[in-house]
C-alpha atoms as a PDB file:
ATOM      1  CA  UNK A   1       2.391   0.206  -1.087  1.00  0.00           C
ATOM      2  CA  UNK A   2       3.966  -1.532  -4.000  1.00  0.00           C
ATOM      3  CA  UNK A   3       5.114  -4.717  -4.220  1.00  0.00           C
ATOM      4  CA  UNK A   4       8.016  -4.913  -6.628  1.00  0.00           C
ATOM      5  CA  UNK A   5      11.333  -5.284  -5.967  1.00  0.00           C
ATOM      6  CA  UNK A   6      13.789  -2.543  -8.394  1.00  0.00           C
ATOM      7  CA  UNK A   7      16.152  -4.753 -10.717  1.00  0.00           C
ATOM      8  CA  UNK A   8      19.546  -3.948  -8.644  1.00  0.00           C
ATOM      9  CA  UNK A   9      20.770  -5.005 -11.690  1.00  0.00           C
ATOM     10  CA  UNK A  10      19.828  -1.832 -13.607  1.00  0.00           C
ATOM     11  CA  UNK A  11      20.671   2.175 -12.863  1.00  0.00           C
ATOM     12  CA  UNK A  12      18.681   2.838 -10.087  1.00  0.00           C
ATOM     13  CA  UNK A  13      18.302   5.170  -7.407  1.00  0.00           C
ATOM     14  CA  UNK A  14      18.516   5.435  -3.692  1.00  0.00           C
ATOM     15  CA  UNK A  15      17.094   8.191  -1.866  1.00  0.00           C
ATOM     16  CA  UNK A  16      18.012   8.654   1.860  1.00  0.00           C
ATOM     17  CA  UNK A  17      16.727  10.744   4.358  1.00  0.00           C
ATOM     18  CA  UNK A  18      19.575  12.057   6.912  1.00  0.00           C
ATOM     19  CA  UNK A  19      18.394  12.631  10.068  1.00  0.00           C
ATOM     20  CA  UNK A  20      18.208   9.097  12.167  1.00  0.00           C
ATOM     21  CA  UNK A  21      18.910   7.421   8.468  1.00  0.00           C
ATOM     22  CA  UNK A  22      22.591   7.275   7.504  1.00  0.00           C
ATOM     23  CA  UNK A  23      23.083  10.031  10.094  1.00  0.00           C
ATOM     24  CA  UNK A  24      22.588   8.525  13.848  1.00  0.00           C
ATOM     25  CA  UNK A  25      21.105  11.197  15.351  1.00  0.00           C
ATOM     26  CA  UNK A  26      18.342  14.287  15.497  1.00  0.00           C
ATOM     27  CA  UNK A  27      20.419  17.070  13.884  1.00  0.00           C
ATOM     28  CA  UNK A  28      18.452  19.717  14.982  1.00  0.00           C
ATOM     29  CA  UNK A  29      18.464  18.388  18.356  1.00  0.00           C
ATOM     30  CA  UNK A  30      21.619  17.867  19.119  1.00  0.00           C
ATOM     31  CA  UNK A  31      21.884  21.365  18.070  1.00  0.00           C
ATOM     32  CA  UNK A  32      19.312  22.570  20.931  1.00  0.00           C
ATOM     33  CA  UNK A  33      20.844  19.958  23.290  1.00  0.00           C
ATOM     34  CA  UNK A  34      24.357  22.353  23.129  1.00  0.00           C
ATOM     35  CA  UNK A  35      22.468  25.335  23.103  1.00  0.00           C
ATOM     36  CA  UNK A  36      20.472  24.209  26.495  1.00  0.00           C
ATOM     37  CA  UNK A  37      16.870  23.827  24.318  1.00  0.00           C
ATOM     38  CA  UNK A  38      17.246  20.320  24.082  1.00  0.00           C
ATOM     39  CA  UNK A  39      14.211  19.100  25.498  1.00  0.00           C
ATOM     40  CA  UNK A  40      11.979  21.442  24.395  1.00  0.00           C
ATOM     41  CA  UNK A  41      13.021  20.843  20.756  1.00  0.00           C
ATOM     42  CA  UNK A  42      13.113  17.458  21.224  1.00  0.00           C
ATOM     43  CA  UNK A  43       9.451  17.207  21.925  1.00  0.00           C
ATOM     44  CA  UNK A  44       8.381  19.229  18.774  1.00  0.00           C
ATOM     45  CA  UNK A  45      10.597  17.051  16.807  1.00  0.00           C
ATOM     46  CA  UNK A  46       9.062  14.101  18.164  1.00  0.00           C
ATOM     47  CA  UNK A  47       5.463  15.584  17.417  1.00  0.00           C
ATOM     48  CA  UNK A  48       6.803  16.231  14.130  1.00  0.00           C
ATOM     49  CA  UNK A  49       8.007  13.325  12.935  1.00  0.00           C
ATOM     50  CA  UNK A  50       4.901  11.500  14.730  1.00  0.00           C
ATOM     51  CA  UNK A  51       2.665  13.564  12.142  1.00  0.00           C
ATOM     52  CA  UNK A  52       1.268  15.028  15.148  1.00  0.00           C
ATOM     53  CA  UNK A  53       2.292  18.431  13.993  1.00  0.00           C
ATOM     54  CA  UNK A  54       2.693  20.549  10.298  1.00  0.00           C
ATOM     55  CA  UNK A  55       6.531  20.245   9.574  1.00  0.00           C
ATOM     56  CA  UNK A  56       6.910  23.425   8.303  1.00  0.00           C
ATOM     57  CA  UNK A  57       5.633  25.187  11.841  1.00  0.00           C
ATOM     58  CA  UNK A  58       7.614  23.176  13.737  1.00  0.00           C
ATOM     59  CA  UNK A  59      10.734  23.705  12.005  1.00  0.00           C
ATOM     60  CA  UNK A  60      10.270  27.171  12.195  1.00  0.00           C
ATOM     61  CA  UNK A  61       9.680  27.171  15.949  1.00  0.00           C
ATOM     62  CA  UNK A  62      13.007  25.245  16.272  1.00  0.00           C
ATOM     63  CA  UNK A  63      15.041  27.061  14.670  1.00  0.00           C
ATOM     64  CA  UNK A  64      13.510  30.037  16.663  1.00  0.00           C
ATOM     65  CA  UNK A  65      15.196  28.042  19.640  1.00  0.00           C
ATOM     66  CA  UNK A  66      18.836  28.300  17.873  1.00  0.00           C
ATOM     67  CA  UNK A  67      19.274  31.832  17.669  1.00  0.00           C
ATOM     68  CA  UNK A  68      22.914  32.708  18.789  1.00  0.00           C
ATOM     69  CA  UNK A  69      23.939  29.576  18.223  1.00  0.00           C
ATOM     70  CA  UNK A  70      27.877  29.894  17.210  1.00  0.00           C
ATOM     71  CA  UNK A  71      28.148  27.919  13.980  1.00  0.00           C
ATOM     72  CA  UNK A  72      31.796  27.003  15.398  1.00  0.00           C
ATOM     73  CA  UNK A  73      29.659  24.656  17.598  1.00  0.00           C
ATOM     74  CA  UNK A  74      27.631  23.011  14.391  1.00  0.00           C
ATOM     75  CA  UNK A  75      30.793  22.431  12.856  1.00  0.00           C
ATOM     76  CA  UNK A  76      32.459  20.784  15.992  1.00  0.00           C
ATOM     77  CA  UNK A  77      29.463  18.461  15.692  1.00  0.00           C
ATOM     78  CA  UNK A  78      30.109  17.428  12.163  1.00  0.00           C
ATOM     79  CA  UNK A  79      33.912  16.714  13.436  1.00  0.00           C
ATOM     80  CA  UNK A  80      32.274  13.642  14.992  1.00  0.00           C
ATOM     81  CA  UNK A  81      29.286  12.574  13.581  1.00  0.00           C
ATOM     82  CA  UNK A  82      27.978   9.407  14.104  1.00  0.00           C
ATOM     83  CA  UNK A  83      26.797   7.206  11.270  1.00  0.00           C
ATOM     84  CA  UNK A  84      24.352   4.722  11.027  1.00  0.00           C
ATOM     85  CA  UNK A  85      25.740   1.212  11.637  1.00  0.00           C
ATOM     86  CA  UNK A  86      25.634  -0.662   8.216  1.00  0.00           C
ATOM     87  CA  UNK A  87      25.287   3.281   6.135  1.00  0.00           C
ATOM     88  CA  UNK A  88      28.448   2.720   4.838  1.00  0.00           C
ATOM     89  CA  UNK A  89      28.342  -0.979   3.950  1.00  0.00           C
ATOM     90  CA  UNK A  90      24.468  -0.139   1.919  1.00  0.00           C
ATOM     91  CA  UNK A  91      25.911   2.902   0.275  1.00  0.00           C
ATOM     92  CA  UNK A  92      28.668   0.861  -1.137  1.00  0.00           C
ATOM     93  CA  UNK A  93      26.835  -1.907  -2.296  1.00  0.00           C
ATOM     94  CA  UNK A  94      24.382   0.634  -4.029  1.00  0.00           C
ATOM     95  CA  UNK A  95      27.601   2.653  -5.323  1.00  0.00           C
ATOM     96  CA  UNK A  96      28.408  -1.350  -6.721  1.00  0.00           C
ATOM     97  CA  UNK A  97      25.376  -1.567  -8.666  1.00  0.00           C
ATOM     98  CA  UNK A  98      26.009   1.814  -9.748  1.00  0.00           C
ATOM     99  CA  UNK A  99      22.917   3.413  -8.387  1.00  0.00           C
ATOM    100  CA  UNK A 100      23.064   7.035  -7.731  1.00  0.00           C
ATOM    101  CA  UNK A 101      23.035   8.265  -4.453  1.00  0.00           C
ATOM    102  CA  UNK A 102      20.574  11.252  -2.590  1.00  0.00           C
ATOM    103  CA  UNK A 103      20.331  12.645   0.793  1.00  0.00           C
ATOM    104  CA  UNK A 104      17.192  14.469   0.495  1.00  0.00           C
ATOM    105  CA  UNK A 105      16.726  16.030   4.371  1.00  0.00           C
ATOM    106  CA  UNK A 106      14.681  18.745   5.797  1.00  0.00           C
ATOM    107  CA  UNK A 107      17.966  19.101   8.273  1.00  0.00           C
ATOM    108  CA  UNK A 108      20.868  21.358   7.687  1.00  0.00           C
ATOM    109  CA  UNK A 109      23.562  22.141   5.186  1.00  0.00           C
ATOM    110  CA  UNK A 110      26.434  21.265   7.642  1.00  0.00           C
ATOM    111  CA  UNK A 111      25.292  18.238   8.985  1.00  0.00           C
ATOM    112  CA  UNK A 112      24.324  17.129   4.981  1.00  0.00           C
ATOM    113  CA  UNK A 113      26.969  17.897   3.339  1.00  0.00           C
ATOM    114  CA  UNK A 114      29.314  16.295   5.956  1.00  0.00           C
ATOM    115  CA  UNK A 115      27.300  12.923   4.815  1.00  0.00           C
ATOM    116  CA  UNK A 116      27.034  13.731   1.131  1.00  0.00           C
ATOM    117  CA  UNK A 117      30.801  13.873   1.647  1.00  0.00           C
ATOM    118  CA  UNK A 118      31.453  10.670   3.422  1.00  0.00           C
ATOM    119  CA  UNK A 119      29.259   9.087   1.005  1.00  0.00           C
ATOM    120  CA  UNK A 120      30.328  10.496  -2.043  1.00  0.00           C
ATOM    121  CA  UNK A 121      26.050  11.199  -2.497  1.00  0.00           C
ATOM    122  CA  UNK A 122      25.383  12.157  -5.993  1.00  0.00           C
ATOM    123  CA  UNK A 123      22.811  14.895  -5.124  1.00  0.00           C
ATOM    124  CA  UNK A 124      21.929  16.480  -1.697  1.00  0.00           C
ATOM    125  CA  UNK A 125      19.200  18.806  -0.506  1.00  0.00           C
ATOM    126  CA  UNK A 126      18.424  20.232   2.684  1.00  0.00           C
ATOM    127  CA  UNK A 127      17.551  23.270   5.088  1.00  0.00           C
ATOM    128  CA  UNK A 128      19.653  26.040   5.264  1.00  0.00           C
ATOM    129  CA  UNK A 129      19.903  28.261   8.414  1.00  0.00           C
ATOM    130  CA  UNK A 130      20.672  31.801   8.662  1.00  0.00           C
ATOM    131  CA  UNK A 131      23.865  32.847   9.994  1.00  0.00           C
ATOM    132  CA  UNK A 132      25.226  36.695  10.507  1.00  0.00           C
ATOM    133  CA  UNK A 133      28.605  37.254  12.491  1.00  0.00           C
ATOM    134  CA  UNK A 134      29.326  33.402  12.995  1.00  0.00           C
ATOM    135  CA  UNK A 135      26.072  33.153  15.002  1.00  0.00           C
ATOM    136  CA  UNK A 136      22.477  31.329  13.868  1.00  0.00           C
ATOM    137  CA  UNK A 137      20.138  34.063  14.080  1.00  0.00           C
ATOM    138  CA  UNK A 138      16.879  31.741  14.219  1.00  0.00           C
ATOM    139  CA  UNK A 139      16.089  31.738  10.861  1.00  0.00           C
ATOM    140  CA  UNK A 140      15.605  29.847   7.569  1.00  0.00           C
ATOM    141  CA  UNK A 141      16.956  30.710   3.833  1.00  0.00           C
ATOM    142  CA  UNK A 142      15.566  29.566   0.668  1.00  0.00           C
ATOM    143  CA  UNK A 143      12.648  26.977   0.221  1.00  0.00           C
ATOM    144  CA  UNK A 144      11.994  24.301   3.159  1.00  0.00           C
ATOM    145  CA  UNK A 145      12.271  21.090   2.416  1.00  0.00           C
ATOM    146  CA  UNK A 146       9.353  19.622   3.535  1.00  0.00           C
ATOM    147  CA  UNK A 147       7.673  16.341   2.919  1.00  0.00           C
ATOM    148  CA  UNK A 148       5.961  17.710  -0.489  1.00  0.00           C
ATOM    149  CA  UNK A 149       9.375  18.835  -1.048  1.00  0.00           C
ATOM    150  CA  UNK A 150      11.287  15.864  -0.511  1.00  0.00           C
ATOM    151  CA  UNK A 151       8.502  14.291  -2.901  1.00  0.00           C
ATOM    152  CA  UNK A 152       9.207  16.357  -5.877  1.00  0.00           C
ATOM    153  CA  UNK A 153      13.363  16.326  -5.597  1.00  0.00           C
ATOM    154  CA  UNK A 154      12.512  12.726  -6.007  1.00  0.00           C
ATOM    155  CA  UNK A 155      10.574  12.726  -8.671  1.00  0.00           C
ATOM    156  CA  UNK A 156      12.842  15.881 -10.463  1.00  0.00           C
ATOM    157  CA  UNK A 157      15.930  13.833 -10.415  1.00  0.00           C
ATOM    158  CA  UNK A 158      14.339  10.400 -11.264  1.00  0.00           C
ATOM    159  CA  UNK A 159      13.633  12.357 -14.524  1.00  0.00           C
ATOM    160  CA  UNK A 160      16.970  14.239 -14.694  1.00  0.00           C
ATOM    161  CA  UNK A 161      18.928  11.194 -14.124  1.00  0.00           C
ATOM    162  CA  UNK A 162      15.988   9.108 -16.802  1.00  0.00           C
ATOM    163  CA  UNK A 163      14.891   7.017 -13.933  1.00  0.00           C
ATOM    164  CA  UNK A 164      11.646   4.743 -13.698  1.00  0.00           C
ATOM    165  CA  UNK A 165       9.618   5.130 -10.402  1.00  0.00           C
ATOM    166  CA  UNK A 166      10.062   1.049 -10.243  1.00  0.00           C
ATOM    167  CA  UNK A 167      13.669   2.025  -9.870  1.00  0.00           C
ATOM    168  CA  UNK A 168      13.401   4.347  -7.041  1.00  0.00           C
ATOM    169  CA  UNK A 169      14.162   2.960  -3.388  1.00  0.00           C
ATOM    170  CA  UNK A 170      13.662   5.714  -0.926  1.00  0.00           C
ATOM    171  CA  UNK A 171      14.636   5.329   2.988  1.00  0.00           C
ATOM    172  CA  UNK A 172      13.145   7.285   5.638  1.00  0.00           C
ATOM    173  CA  UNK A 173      11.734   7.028   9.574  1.00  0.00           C
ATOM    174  CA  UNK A 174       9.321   9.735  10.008  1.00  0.00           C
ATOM    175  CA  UNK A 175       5.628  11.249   8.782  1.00  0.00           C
ATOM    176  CA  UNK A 176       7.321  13.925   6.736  1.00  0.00           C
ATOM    177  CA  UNK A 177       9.111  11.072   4.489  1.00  0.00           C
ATOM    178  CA  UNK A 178       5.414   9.707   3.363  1.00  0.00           C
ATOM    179  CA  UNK A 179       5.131  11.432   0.194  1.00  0.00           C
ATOM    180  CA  UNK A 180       8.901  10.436  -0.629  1.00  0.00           C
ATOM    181  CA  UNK A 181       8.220   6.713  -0.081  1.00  0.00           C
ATOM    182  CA  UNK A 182       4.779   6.716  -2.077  1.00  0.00           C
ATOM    183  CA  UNK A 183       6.052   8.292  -4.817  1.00  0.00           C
ATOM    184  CA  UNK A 184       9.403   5.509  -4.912  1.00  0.00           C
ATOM    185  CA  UNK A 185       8.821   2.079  -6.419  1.00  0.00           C
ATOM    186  CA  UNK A 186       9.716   0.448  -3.112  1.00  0.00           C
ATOM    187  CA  UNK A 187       9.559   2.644  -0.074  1.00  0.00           C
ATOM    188  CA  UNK A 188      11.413   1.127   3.147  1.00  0.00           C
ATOM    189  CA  UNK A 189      10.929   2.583   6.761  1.00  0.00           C
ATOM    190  CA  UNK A 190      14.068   2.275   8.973  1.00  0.00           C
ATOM    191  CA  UNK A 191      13.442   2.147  12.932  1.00  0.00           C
ATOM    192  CA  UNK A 192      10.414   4.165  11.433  1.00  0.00           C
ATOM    193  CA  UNK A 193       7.154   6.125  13.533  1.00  0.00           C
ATOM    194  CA  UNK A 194       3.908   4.424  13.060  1.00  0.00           C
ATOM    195  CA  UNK A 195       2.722   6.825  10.136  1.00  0.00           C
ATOM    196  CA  UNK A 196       5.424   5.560   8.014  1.00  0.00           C
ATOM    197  CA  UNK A 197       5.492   2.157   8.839  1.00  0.00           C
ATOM    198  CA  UNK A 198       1.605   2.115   7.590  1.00  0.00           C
ATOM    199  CA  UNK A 199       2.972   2.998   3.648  1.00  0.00           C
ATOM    200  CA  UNK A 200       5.993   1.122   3.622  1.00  0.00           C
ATOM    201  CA  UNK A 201       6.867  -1.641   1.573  1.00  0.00           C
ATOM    202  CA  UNK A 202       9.947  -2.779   3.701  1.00  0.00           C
ATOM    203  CA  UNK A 203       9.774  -2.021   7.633  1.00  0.00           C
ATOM    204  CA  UNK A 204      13.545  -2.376   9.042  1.00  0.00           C
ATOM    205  CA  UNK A 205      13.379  -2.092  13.084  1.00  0.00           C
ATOM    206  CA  UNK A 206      16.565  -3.218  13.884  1.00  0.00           C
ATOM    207  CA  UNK A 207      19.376  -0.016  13.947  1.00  0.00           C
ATOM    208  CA  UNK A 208      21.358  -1.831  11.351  1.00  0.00           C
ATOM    209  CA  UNK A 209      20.911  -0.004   7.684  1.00  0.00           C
ATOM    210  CA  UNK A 210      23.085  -3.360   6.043  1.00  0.00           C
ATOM    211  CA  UNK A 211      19.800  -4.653   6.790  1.00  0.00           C
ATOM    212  CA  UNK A 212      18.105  -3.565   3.687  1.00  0.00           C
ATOM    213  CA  UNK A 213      21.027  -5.043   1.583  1.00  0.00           C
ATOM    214  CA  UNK A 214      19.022  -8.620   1.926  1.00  0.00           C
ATOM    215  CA  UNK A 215      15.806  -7.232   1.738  1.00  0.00           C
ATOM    216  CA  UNK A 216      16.352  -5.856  -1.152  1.00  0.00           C
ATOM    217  CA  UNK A 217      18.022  -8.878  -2.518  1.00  0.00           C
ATOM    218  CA  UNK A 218      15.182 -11.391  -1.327  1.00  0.00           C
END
């Protein structure tokens, strides 16, 4: 835990995790919730993010659950996705302090670029699932983003963008953001699992992400 504030008067920046973050929901559940898995998956991603279970396993035995999946479906979803109550209003007054924004997620391509979009993000990074003949086939491309991963995006565009950790605020609710939120100058856990909560500098439990606007400005 730190206990600096970041000058918001100086380049800064935020990252965000997606899922339950700026994005109001489980991604990857919602996902196996259309494709009749959703309690299963649900319960691994509830282990998961509880630290009960290694990320990388569990993602992979998720995705397992979405094979056939028509990606029609995934991008229905994005038509409609629901955003955090105060996302917009934090990202702006960031954008206002001219911070650069990042949605570093281990969730999916669709779901984060449809954010990265809305927020006009300066960087995203996620998971990218396999699809052949406009189904999922259960699989993974490329490098998972996992917590270690998450960690060192962080700390490869604080340098890129010639960032001090000090200046670093990173947002996240579950184990698998831990690394991320050590390795920011202030780390703040929204509506966050117990693991998290334990390394945070700023705990916000109300579903409100404006929240951390006055928090920050304390």
């Amino acid at each position: 835990m730190h206990n600096n504030k970041p000058n918001m008067h100086a380049p800064g920046l935020a990252v965000f995790d997606m899922d339950s973050t700026p994005i109001d929901m489980e991604s990857i559940d919602a996902i196996a919730e259309a494709a009749g898995h959703g309690a299963e998956v649900a319960a691994i991603t509830e282990a998961a993010m509880q630290g009960e279970l290694n990320f990388t396993e569990a993602l992979h035995a998720r995705v397992g659950k979405l094979r056939g999946v028509p990606e029609q479906l995934i991008l229905d979803m994005c038509d409609a996705l629901p955003f955090m109550p105060g996302a917009e209003q934090l990202i702006q007054w960031f954008k206002q302090h001219k911070w650069r924004i990042v949605i570093v997620s281990g969730g999916f391509t669709w779901f984060a670029d449809e954010a990265a979009r809305r927020f006009n993000a300066d960087h995203v990074s996620c998971n990218i699932l396999e699809v052949k003949q406009g189904k999922l086939t259960g699989r993974l491309l490329g490098d998972i983003i996992d917590a270690e991963a998450k960690r060192n995006i962080l700390l490869s565009l604080a340098s890129t963008y010639g960032i001090e950790p000090e200046q670093i605020v990173a947002i996240g609710d579950g184990a698998n953001d831990i690394p991320m939120l050590q390795a920011a100058g202030t780390g703040i856990a929204f509506m966050a699992k117990p693991a998290l909560r334990e390394v945070a500098d700023i705990c916000i439990d109300s579903p409100d992400l404006s929240l951390i606007i006055e928090a920050l400005s304390e």
